[in-house]
N, C-alpha and C. Protein backbone atom coordinates (compact mmCIF):
# COMPACT_ATOMS: atom_id res chain seq x y z
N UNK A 1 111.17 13.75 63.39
CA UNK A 1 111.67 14.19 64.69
C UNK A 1 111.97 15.69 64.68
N UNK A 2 112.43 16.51 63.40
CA UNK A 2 112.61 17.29 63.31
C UNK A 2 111.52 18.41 63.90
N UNK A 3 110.56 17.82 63.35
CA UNK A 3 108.97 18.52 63.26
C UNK A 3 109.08 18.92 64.59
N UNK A 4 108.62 18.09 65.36
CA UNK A 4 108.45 17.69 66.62
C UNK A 4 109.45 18.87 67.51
N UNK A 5 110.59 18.86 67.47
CA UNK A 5 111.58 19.73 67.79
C UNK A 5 111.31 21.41 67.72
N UNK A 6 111.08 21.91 66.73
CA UNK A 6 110.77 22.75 65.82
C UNK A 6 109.58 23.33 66.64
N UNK A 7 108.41 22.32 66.74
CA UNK A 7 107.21 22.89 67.29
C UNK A 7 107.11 22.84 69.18
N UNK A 8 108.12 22.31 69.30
CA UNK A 8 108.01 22.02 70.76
C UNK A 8 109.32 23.62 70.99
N UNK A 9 110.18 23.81 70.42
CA UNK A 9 110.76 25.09 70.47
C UNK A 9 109.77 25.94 70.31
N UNK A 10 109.03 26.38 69.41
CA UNK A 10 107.87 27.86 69.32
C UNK A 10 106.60 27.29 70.53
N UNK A 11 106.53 26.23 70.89
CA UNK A 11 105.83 26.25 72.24
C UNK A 11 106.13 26.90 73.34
N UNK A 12 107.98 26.28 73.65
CA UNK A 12 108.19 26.89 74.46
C UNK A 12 108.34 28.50 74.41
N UNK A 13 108.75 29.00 73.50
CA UNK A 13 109.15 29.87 73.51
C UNK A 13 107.43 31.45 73.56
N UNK A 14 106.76 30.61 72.70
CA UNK A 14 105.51 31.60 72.89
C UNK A 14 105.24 31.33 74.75
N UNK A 15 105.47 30.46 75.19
CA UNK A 15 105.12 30.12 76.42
C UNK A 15 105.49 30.93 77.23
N UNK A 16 107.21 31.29 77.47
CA UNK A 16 107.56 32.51 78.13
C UNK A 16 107.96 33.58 78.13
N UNK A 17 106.94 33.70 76.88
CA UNK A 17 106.76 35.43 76.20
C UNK A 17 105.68 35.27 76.73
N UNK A 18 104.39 34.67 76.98
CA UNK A 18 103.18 35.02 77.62
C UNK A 18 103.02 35.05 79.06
N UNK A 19 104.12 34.45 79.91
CA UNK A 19 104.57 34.13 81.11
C UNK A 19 105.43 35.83 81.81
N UNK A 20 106.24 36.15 80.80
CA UNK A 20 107.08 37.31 80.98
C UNK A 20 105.50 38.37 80.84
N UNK A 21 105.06 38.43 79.82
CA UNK A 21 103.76 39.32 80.04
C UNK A 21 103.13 39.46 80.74
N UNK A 22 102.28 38.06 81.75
CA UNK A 22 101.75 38.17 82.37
C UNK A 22 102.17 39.01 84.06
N UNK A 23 103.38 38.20 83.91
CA UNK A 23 104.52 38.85 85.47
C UNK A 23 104.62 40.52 85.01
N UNK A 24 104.68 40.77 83.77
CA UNK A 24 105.32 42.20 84.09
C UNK A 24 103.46 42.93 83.74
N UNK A 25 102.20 42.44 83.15
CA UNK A 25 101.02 43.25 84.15
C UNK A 25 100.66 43.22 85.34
N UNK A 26 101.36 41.92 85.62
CA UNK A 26 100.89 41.40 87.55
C UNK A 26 101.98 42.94 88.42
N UNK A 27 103.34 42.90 87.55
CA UNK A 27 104.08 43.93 88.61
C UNK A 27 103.60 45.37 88.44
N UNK A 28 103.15 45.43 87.15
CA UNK A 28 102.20 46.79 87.11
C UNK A 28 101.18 47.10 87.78
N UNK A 29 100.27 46.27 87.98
CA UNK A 29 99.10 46.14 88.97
C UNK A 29 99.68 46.40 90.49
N UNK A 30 100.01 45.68 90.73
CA UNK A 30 100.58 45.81 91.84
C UNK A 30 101.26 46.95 92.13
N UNK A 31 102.76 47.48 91.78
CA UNK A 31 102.99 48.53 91.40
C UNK A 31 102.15 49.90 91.75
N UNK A 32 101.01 49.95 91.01
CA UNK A 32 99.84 50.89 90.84
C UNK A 32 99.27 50.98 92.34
N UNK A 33 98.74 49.99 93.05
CA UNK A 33 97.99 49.53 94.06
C UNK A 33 98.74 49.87 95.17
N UNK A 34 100.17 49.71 94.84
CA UNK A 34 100.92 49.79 96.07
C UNK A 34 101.21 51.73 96.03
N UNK A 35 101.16 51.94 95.17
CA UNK A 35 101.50 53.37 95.27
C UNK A 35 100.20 54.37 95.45
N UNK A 36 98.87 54.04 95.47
CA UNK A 36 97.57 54.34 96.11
C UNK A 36 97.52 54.08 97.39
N UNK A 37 97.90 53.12 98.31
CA UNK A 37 97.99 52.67 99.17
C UNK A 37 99.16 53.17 100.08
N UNK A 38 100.44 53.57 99.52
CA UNK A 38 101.02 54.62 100.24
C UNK A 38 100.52 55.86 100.26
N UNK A 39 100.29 56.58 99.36
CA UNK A 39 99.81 57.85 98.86
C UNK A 39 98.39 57.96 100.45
N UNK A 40 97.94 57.17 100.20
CA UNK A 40 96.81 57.34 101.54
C UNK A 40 97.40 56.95 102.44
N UNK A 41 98.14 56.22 103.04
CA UNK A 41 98.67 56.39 104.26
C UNK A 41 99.82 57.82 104.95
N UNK A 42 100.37 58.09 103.60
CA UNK A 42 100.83 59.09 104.01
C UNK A 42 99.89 60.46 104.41
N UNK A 43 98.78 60.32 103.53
CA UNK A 43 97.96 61.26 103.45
C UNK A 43 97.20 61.39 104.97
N UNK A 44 96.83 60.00 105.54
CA UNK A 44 96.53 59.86 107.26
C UNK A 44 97.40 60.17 108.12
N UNK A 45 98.73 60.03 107.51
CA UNK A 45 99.71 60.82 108.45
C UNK A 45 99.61 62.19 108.98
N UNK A 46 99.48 62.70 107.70
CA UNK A 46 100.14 64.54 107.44
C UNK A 46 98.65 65.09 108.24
N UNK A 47 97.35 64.09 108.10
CA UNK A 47 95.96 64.81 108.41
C UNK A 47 96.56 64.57 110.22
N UNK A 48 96.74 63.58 110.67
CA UNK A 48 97.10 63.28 112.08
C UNK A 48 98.17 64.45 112.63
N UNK A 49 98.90 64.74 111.92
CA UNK A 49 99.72 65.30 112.54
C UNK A 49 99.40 66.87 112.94
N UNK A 50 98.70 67.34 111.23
CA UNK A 50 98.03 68.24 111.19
C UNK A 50 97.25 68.51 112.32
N UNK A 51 96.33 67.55 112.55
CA UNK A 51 95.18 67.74 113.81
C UNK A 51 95.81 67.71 115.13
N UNK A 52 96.66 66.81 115.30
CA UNK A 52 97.79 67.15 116.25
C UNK A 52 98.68 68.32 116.91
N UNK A 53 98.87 69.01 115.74
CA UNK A 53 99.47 70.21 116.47
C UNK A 53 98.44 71.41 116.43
N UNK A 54 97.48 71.04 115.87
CA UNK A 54 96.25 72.29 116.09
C UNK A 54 95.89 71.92 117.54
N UNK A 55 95.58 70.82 117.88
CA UNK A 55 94.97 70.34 119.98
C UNK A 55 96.08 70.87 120.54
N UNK A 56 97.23 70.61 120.52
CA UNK A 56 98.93 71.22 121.00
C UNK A 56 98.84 72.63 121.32
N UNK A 57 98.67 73.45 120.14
CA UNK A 57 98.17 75.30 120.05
C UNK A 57 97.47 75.62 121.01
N UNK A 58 96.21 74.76 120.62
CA UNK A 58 95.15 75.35 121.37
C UNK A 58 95.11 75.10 122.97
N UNK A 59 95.85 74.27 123.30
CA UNK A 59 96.18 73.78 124.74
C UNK A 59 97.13 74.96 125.76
């Protein structure tokens, strides 16, 4: 029974060390993706606004 115990502990335990790994490349990914994805929206902003007050001037 001991055995059994023993190996069902390093199951679990490799289990959510590979579980914690996986979540913390999933939040990296993500992470990454999400900060490309602002970075260009802000970037459509500043061009909009830009073009915006150049039609404004010229008006």
């Amino acid at each position: 029974m001991r055995w059994i115990n023993e190996n069902l502990t390093t199951i679990i335990v490799l289990g959510v060390v590979v579980v914690g790994l996986y979540f913390w490349l999933m939040r990296k990914r993500y992470a990454d993706s999400f900060n490309a994805e602002r970075n260009r929206i802000e970037a459509e902003k500043r061009a909009r606004r830009e073009a915006g007050g150049q039609t404004r001037k010229g008006s």
